[in-house]
PDB file of N, CA and C in Angstrom:
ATOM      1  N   UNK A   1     113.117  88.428 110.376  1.00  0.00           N
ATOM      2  CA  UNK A   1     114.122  87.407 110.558  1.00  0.00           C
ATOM      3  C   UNK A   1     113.468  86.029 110.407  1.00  0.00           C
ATOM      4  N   UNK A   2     114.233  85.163 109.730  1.00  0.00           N
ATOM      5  CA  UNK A   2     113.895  83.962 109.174  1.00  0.00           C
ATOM      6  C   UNK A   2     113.491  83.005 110.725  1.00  0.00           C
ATOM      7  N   UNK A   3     113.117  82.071 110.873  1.00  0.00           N
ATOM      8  CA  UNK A   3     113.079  81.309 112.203  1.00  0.00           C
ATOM      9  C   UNK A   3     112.857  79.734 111.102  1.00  0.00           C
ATOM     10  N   UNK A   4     114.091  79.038 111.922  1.00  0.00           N
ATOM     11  CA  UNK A   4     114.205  77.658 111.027  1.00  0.00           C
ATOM     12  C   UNK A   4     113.500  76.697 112.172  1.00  0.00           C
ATOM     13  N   UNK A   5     112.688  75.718 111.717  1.00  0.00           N
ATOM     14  CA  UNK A   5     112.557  74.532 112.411  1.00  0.00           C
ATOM     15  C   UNK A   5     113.647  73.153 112.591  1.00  0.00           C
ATOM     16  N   UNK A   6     113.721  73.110 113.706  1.00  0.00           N
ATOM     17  CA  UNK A   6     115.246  71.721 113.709  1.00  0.00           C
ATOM     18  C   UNK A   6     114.412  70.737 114.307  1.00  0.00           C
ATOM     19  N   UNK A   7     115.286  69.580 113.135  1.00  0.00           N
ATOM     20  CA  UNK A   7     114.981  68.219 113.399  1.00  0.00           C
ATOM     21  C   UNK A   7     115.964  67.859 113.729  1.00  0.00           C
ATOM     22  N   UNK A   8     116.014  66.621 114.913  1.00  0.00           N
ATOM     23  CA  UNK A   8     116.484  65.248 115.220  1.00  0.00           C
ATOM     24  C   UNK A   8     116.122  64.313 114.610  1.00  0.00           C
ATOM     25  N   UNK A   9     117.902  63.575 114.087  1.00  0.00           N
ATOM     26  CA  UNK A   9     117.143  62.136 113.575  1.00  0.00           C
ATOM     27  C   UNK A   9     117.298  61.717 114.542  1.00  0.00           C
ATOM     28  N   UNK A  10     116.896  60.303 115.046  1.00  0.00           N
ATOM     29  CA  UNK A  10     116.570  59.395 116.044  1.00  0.00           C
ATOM     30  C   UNK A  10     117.655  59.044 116.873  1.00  0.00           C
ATOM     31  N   UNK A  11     118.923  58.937 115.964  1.00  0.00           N
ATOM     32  CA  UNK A  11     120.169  58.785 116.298  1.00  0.00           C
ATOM     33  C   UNK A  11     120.632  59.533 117.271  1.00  0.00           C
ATOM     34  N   UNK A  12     120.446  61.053 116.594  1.00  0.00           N
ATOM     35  CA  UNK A  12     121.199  62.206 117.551  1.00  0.00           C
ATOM     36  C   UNK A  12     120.184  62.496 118.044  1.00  0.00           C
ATOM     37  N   UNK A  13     118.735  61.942 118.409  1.00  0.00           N
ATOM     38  CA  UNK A  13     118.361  62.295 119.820  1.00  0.00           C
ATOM     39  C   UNK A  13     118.826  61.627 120.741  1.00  0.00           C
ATOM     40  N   UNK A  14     118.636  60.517 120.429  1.00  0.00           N
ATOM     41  CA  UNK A  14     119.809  59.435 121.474  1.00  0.00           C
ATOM     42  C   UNK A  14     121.141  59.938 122.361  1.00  0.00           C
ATOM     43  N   UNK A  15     121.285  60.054 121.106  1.00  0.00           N
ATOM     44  CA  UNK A  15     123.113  61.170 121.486  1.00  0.00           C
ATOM     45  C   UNK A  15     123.080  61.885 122.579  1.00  0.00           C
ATOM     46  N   UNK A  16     121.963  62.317 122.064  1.00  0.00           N
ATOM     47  CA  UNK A  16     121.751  64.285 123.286  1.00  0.00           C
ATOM     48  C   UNK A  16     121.464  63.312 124.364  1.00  0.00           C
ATOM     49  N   UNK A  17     120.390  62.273 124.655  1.00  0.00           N
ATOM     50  CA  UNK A  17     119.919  62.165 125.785  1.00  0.00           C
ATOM     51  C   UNK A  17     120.938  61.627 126.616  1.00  0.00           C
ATOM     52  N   UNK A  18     122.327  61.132 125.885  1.00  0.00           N
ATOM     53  CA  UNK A  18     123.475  60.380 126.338  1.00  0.00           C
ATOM     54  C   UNK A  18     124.490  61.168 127.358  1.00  0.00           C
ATOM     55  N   UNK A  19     124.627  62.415 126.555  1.00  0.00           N
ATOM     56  CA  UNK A  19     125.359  63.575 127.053  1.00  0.00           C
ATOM     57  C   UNK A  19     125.119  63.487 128.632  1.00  0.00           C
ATOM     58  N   UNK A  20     125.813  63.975 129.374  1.00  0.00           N
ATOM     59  CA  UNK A  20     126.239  64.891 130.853  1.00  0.00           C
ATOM     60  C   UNK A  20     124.850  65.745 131.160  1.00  0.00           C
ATOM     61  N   UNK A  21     124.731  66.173 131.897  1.00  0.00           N
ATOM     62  CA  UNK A  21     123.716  67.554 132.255  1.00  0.00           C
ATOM     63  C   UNK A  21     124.581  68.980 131.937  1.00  0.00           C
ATOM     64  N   UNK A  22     125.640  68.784 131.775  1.00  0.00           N
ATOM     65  CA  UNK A  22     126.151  70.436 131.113  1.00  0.00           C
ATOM     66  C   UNK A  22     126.350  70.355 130.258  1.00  0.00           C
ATOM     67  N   UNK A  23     127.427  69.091 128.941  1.00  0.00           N
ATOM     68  CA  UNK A  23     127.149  68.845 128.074  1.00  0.00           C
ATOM     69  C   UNK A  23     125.663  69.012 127.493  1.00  0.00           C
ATOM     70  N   UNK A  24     124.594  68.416 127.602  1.00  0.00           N
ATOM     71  CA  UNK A  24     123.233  68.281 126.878  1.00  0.00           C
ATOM     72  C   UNK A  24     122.620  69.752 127.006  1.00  0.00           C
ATOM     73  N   UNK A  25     123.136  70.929 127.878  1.00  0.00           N
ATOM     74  CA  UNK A  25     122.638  72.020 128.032  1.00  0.00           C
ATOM     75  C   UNK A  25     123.582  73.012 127.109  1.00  0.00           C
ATOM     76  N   UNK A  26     124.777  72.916 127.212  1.00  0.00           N
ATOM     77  CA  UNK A  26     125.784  73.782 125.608  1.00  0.00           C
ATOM     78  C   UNK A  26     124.869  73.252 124.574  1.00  0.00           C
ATOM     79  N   UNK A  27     124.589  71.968 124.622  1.00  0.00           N
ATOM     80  CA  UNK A  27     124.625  70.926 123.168  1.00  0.00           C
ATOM     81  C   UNK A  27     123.080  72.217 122.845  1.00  0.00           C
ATOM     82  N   UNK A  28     121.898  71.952 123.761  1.00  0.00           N
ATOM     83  CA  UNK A  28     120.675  72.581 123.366  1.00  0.00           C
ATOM     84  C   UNK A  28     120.274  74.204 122.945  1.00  0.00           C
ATOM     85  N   UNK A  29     121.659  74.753 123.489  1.00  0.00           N
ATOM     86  CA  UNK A  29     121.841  76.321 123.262  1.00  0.00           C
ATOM     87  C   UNK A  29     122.249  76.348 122.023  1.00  0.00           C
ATOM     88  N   UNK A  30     123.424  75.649 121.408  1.00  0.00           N
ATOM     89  CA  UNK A  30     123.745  75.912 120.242  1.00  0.00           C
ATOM     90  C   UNK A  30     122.878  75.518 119.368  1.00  0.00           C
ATOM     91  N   UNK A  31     121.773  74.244 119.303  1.00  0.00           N
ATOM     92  CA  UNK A  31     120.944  73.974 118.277  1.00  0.00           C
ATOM     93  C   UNK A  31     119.958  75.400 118.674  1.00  0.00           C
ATOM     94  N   UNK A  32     119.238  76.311 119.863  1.00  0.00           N
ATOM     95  CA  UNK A  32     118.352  77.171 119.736  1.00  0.00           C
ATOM     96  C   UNK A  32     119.085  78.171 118.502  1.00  0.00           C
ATOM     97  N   UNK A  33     120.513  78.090 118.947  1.00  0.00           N
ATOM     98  CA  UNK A  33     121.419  79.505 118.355  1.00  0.00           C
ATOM     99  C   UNK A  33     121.013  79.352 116.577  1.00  0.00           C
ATOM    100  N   UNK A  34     120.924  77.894 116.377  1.00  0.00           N
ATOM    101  CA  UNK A  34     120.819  77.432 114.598  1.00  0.00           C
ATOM    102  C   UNK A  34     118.856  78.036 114.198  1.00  0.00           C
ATOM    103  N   UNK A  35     118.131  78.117 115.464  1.00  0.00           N
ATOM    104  CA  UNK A  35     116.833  78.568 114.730  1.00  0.00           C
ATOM    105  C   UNK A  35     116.892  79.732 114.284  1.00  0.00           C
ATOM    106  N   UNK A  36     117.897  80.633 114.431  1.00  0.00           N
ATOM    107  CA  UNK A  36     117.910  81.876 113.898  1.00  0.00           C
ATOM    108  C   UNK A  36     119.021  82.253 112.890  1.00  0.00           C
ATOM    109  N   UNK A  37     120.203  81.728 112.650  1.00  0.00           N
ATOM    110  CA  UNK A  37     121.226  81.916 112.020  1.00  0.00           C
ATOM    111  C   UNK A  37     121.628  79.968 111.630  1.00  0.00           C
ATOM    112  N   UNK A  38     121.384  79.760 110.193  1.00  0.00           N
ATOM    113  CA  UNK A  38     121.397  78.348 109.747  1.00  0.00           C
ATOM    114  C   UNK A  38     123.246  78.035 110.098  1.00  0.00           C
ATOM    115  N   UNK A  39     124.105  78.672 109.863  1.00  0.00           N
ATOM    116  CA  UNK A  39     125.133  79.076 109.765  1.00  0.00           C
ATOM    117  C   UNK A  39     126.260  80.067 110.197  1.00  0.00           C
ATOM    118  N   UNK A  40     125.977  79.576 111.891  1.00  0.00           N
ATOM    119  CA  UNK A  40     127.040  81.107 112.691  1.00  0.00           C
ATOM    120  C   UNK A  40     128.038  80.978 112.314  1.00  0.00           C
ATOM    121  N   UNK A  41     128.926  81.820 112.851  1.00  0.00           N
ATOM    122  CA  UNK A  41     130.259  82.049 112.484  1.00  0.00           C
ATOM    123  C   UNK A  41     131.250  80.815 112.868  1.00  0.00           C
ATOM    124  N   UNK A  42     130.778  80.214 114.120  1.00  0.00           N
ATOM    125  CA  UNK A  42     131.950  78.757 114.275  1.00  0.00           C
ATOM    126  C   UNK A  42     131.233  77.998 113.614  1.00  0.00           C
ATOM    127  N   UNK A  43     130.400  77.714 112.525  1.00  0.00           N
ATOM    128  CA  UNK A  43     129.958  76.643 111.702  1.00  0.00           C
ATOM    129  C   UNK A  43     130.821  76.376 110.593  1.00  0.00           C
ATOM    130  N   UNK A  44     131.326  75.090 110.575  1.00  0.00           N
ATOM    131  CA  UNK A  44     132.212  75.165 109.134  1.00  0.00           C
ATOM    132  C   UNK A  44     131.605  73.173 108.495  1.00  0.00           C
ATOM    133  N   UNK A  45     131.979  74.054 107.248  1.00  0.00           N
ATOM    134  CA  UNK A  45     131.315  72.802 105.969  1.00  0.00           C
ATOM    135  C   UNK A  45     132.347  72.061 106.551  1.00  0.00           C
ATOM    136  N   UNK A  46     131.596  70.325 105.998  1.00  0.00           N
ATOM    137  CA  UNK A  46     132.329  69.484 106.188  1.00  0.00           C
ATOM    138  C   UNK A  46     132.872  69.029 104.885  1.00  0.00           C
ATOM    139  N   UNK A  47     134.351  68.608 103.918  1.00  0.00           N
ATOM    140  CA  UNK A  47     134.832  68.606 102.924  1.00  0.00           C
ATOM    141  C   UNK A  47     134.343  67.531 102.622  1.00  0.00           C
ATOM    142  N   UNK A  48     134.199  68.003 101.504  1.00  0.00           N
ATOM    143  CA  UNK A  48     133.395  66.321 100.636  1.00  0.00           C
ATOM    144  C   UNK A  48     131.730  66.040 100.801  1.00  0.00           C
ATOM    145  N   UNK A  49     131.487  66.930 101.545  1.00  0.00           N
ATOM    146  CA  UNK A  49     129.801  66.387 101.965  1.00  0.00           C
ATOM    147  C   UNK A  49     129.057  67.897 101.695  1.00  0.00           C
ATOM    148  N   UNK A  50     127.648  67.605 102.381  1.00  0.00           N
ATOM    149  CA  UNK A  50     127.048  68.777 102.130  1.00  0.00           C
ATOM    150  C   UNK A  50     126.727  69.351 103.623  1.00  0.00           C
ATOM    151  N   UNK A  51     126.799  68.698 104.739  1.00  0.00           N
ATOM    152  CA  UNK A  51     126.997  68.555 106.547  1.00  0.00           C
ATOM    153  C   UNK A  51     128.114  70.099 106.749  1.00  0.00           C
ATOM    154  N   UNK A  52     127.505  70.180 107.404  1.00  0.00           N
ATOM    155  CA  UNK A  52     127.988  71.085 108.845  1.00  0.00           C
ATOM    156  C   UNK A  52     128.321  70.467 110.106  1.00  0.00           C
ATOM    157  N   UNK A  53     129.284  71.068 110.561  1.00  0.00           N
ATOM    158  CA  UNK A  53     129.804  71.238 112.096  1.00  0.00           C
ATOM    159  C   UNK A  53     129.404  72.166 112.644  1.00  0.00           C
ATOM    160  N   UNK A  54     129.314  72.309 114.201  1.00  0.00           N
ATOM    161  CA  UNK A  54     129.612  73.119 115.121  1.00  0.00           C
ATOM    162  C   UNK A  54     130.344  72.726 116.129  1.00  0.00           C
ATOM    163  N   UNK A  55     131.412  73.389 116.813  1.00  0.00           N
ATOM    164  CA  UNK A  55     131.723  72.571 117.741  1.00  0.00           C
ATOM    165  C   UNK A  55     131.226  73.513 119.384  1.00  0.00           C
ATOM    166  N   UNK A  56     131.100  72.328 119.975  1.00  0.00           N
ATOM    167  CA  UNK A  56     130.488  73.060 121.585  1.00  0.00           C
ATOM    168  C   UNK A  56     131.232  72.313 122.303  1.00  0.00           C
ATOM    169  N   UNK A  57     132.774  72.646 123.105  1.00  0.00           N
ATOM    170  CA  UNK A  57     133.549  72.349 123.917  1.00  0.00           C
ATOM    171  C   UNK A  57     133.701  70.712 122.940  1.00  0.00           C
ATOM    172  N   UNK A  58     134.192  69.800 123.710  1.00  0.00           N
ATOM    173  CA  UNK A  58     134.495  68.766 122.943  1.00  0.00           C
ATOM    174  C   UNK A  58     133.773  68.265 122.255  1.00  0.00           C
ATOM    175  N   UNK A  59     132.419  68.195 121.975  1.00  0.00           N
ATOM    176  CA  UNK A  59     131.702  67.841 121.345  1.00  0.00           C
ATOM    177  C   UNK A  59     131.040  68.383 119.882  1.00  0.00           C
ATOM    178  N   UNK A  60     130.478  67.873 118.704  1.00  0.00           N
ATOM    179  CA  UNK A  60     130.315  68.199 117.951  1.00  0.00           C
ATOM    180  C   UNK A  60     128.938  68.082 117.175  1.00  0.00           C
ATOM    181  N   UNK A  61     128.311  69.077 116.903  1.00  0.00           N
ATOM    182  CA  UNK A  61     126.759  68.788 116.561  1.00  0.00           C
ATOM    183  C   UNK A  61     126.837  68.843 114.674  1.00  0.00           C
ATOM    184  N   UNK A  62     126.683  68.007 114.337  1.00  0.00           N
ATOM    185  CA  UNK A  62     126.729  68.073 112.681  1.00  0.00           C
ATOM    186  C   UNK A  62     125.381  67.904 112.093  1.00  0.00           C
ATOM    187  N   UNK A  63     125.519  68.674 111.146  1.00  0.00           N
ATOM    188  CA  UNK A  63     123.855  69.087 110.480  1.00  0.00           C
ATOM    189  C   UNK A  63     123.687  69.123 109.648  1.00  0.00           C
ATOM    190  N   UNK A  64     122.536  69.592 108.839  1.00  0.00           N
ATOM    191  CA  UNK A  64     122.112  69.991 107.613  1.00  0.00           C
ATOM    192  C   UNK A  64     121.045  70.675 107.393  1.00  0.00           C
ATOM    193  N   UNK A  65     120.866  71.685 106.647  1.00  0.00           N
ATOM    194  CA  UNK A  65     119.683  72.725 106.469  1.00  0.00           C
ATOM    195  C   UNK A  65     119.188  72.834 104.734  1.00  0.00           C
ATOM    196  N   UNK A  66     118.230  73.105 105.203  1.00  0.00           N
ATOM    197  CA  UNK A  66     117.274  73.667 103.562  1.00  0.00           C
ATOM    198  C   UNK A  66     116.675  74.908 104.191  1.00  0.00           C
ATOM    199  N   UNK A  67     117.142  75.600 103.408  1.00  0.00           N
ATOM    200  CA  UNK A  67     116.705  77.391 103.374  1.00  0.00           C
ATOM    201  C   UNK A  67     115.920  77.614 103.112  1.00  0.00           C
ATOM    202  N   UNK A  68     115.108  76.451 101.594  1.00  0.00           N
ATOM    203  CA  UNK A  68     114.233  76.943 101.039  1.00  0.00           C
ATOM    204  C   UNK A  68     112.838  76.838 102.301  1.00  0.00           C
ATOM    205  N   UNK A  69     112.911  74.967 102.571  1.00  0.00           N
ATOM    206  CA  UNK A  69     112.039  75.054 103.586  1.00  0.00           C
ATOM    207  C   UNK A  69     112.072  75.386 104.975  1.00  0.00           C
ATOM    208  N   UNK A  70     113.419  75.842 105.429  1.00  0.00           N
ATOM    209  CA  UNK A  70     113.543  76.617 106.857  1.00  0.00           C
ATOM    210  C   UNK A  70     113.501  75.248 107.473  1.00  0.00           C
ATOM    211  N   UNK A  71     114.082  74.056 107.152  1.00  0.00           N
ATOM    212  CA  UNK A  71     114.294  73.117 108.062  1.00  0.00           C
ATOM    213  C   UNK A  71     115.832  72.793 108.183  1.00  0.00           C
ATOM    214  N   UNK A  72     116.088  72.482 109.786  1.00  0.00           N
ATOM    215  CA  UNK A  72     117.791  72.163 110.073  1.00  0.00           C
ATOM    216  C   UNK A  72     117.678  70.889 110.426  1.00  0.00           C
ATOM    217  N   UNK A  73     117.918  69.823 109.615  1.00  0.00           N
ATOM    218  CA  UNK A  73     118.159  68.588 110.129  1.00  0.00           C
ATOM    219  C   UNK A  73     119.467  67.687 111.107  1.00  0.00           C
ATOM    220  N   UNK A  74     119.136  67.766 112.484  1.00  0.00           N
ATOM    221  CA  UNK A  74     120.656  67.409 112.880  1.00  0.00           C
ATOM    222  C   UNK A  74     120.693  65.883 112.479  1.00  0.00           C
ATOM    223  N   UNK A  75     121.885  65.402 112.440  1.00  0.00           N
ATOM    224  CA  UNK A  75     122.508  64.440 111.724  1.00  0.00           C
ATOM    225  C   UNK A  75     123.136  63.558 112.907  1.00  0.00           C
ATOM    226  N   UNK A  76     123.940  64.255 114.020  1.00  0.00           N
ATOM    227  CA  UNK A  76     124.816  63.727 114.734  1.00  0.00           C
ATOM    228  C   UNK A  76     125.279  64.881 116.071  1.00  0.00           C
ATOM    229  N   UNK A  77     125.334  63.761 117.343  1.00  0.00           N
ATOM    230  CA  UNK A  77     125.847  65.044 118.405  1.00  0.00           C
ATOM    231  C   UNK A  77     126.788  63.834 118.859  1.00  0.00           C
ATOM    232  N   UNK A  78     127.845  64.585 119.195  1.00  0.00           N
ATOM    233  CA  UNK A  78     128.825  63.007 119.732  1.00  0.00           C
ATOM    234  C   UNK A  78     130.317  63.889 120.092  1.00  0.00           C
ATOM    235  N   UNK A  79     131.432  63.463 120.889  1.00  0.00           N
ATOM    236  CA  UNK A  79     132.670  63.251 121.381  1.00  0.00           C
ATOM    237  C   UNK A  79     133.577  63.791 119.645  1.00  0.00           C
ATOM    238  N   UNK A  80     134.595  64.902 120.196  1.00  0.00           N
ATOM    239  CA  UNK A  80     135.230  65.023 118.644  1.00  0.00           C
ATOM    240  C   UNK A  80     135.719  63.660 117.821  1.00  0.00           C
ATOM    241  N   UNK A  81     135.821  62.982 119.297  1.00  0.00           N
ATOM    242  CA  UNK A  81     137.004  61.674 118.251  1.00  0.00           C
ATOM    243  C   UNK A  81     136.392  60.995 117.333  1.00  0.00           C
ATOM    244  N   UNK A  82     134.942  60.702 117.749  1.00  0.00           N
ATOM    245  CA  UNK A  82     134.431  59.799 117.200  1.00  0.00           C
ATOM    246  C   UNK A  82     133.519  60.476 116.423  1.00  0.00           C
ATOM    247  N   UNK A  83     132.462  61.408 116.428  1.00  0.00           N
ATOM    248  CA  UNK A  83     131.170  62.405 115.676  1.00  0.00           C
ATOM    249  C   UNK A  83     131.189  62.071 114.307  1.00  0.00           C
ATOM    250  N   UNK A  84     132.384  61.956 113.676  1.00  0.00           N
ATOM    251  CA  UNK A  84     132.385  62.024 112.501  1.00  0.00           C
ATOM    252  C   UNK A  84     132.370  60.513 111.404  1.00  0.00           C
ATOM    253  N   UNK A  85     132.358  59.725 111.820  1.00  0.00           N
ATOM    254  CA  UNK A  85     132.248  58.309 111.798  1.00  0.00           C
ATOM    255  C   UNK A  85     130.987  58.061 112.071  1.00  0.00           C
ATOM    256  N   UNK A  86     129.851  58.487 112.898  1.00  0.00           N
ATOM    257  CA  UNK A  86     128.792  58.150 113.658  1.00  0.00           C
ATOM    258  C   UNK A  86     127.964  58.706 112.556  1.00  0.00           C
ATOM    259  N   UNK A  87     128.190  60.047 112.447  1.00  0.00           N
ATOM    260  CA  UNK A  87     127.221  60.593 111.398  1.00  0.00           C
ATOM    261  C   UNK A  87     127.237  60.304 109.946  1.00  0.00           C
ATOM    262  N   UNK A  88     128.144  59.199 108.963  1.00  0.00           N
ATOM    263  CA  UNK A  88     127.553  58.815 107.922  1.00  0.00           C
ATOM    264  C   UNK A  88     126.886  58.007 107.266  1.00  0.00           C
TER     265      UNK A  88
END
């Protein structure tokens, strides 16, 4: 089984450190869940881009991966309303 390395950009470490204490603990399970599967089953493309979603209760972790080099770059962790605005 493949094992991916994940990056934070600077931004969405920020993000995470912003989060709640139960928020920032969903938020850190679902990025472990991405070192093994680039793409679970609640992951969906974002239209028009090359980004991923996940969503973890209201919040939304958006990403990006290279297969070739086994790296997941997160992009953005943030509130549904807003995540998507933040991350382009």
């Amino acid at each position: 089984m493949k094992t991916y390395r994940v990056e934070l950009r600077p931004k969405a470490r920020k993000q995470l450190r912003d989060l709640d204490t139960a928020s920032r603990a969903r938020v850190l399970g679902a990025i472990e869940l991405l070192r093994t599967d680039p793409v679970p089953p609640n992951a969906r493309r974002l239209k028009g881009r090359s980004d991923y979603r996940i969503r973890v209760g209201d919040y939304r972790l958006i990403y990006k991966f290279n297969a070739g080099k086994l790296i997941i770059l997160v992009i953005a962790i943030g509130h549904r309303r807003d995540v998507y605005r933040k991350s382009e």
